[in-house]
Protein backbone atom coordinates (compact mmCIF):
# COMPACT_ATOMS: atom_id res chain seq x y z
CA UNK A 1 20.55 -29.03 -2.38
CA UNK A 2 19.93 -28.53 1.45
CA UNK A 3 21.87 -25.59 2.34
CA UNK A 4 20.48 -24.45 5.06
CA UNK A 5 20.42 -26.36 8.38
CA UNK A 6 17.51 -26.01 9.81
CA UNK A 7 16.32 -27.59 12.95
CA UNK A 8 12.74 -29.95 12.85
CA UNK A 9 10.22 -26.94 12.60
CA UNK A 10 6.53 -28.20 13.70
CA UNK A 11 4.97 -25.74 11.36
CA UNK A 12 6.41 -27.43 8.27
CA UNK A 13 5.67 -30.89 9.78
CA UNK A 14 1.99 -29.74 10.45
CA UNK A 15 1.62 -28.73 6.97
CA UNK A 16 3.27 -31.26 5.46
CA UNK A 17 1.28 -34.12 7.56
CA UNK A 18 -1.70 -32.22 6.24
CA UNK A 19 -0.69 -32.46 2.23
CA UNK A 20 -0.05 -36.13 3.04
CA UNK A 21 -3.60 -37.20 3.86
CA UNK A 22 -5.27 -34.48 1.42
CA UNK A 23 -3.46 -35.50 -1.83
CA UNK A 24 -3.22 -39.32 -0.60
CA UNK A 25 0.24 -39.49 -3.10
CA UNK A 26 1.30 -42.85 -3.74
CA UNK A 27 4.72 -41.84 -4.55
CA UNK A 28 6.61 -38.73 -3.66
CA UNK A 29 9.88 -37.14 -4.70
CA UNK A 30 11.75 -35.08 -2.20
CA UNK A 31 14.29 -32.70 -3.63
CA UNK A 32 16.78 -31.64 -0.87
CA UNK A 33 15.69 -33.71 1.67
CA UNK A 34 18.44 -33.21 3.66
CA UNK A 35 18.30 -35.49 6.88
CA UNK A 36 15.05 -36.88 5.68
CA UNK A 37 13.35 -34.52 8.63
CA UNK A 38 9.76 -34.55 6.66
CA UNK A 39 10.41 -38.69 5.32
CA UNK A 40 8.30 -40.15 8.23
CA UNK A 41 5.01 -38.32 7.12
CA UNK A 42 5.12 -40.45 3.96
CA UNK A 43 5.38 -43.64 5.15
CA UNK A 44 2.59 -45.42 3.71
CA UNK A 45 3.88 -44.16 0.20
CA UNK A 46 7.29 -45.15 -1.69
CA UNK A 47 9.65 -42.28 -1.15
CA UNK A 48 12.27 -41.16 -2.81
CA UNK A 49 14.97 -38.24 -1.20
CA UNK A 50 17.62 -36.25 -3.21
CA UNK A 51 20.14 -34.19 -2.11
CA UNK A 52 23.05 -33.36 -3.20
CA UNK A 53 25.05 -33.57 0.02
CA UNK A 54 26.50 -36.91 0.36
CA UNK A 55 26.86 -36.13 4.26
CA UNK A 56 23.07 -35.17 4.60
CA UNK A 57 22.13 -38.59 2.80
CA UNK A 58 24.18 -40.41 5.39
CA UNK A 59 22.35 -39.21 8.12
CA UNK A 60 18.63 -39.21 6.89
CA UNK A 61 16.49 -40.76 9.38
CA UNK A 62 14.98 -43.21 7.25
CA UNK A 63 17.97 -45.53 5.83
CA UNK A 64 14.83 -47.76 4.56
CA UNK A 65 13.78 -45.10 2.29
CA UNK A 66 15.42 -45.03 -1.36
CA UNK A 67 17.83 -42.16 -1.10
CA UNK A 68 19.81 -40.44 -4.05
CA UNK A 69 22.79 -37.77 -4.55
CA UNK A 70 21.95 -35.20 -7.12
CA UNK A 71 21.47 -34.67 -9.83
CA UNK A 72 18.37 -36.08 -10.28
CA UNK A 73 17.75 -35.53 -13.94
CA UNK A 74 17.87 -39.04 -15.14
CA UNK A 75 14.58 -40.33 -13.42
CA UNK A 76 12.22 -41.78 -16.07
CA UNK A 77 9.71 -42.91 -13.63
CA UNK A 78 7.15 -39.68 -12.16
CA UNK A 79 5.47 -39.20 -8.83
CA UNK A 80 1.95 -38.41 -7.82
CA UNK A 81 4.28 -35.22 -5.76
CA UNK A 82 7.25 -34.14 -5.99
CA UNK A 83 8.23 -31.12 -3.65
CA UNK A 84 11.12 -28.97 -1.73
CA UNK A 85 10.91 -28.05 1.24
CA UNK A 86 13.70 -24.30 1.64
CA UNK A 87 16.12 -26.15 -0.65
CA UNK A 88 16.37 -24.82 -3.83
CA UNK A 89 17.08 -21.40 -2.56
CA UNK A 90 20.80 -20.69 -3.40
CA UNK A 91 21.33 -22.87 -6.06
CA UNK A 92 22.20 -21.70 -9.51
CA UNK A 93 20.29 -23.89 -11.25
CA UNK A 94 16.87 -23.00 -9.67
CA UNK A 95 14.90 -22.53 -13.19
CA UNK A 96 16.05 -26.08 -14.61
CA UNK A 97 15.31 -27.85 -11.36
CA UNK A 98 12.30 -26.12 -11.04
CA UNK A 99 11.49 -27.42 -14.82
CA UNK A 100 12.53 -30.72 -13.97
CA UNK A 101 9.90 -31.11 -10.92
CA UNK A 102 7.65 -30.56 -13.07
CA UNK A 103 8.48 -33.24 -15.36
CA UNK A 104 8.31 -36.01 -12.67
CA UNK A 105 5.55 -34.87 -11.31
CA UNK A 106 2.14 -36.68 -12.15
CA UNK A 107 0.07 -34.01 -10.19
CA UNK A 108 1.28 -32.34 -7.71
CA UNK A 109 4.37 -29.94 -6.89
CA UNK A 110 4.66 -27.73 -3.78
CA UNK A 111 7.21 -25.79 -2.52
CA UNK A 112 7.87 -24.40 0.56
CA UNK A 113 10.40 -21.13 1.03
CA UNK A 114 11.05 -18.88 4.23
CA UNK A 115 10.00 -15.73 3.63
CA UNK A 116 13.51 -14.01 4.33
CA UNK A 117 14.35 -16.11 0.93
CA UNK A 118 11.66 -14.77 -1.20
CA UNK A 119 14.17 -11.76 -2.89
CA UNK A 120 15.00 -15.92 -4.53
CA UNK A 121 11.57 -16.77 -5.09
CA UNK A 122 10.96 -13.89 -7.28
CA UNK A 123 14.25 -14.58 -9.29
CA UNK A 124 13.00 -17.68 -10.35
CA UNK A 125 9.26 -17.32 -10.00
CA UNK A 126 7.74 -20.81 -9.42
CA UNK A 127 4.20 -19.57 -10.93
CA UNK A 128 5.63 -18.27 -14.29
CA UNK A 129 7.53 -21.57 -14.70
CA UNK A 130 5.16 -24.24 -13.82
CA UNK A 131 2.27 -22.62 -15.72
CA UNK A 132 4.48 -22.96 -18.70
CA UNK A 133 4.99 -26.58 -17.66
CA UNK A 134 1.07 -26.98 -17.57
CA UNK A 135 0.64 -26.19 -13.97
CA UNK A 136 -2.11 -24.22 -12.41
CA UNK A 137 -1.60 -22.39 -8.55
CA UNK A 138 -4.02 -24.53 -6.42
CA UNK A 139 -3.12 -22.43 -2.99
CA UNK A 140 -0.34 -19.72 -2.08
CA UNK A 141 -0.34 -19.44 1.71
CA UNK A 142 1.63 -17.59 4.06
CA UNK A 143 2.48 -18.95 8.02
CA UNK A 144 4.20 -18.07 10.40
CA UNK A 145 6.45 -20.44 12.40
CA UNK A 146 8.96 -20.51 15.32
CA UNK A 147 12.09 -20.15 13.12
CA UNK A 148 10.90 -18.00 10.32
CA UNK A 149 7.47 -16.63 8.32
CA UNK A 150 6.91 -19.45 5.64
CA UNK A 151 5.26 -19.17 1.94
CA UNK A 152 4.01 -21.94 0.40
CA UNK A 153 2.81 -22.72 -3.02
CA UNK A 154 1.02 -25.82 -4.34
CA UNK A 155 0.69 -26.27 -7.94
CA UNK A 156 -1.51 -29.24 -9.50
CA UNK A 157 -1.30 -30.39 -13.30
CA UNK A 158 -3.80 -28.75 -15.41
CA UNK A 159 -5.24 -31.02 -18.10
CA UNK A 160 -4.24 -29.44 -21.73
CA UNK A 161 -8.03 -28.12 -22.60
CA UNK A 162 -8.12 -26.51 -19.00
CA UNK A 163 -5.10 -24.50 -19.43
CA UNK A 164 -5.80 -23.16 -22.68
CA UNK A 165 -8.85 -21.38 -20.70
CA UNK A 166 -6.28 -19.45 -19.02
């Protein structure tokens, strides 16, 4: 899933370090993790990375971490937050994976796009689909960072009485 090959950015390390100590999440799903760049900020937690590039799993960072080749669909187990971090961009099956994050999830999802990718964002809108899933948009930010501008959305599970409200 990691298409692009983006070099460490500190903005999406910053932000990420951040969502680690706010949501405290004792497990976390990483879809398109690529070369594990954002895996150290989770230490403390068990981690899980997908990707469907054998070669990126290969040469993640963290070798101690439990890595996985796509597809991802067969988890049973769910994680306190699952997220993807300008991976899910070009891929064809955006809407189902973006369904499926959803389903492992326990409470929190977040993506995190460049904002030269958002025509994609749009296409499959992550707000449309997770509120259907029983998601509510905690925080839509936008930053700007050394490589690119960056939008990020953060989604938390909405108890079923909560989101009829809506």
């Amino acid at each position: 899933m990691t298409i692009n090959k983006q070099k460490d950015d500190p903005e999406q390390r910053r932000l990420f370090k951040h969502y680690a100590q706010l949501l405290r999440p004792r497990t976390v799903l990483e879809i398109g993790s690529g070369y594990g760049r954002l895996a150290k900020l989770f230490e403390s937690t068990e981690y899980v990375g997908v990707d469907r590039s054998r070669g990126h799993l290969r040469k993640h960072k963290y070798q101690n971490r439990i890595l996985m080749r796509a597809p991802f669909l067969a988890f049973k187990i769910k994680f306190d937050l699952v997220y993807s971090c300008t991976a899910l961009m070009l891929n064809k099956q955006a809407d189902d994976i973006i369904r499926e994050m959803a389903r492992l999830s326990k409470r929190h999802v977040i993506f995190l796009e460049t904002r030269k990718n958002l025509h994609w964002a749009y296409k499959y809108p992550y707000e449309e689909i997770l509120f259907e899933e029983g998601y509510s948009l905690e925080e839509k930010i936008n930053l700007r960072s050394n490589q690119s501008p960056l939008t990020l959305w953060r989604f938390k599970k909405v108890r079923k009485h909560e989101q009829e409200e809506y």
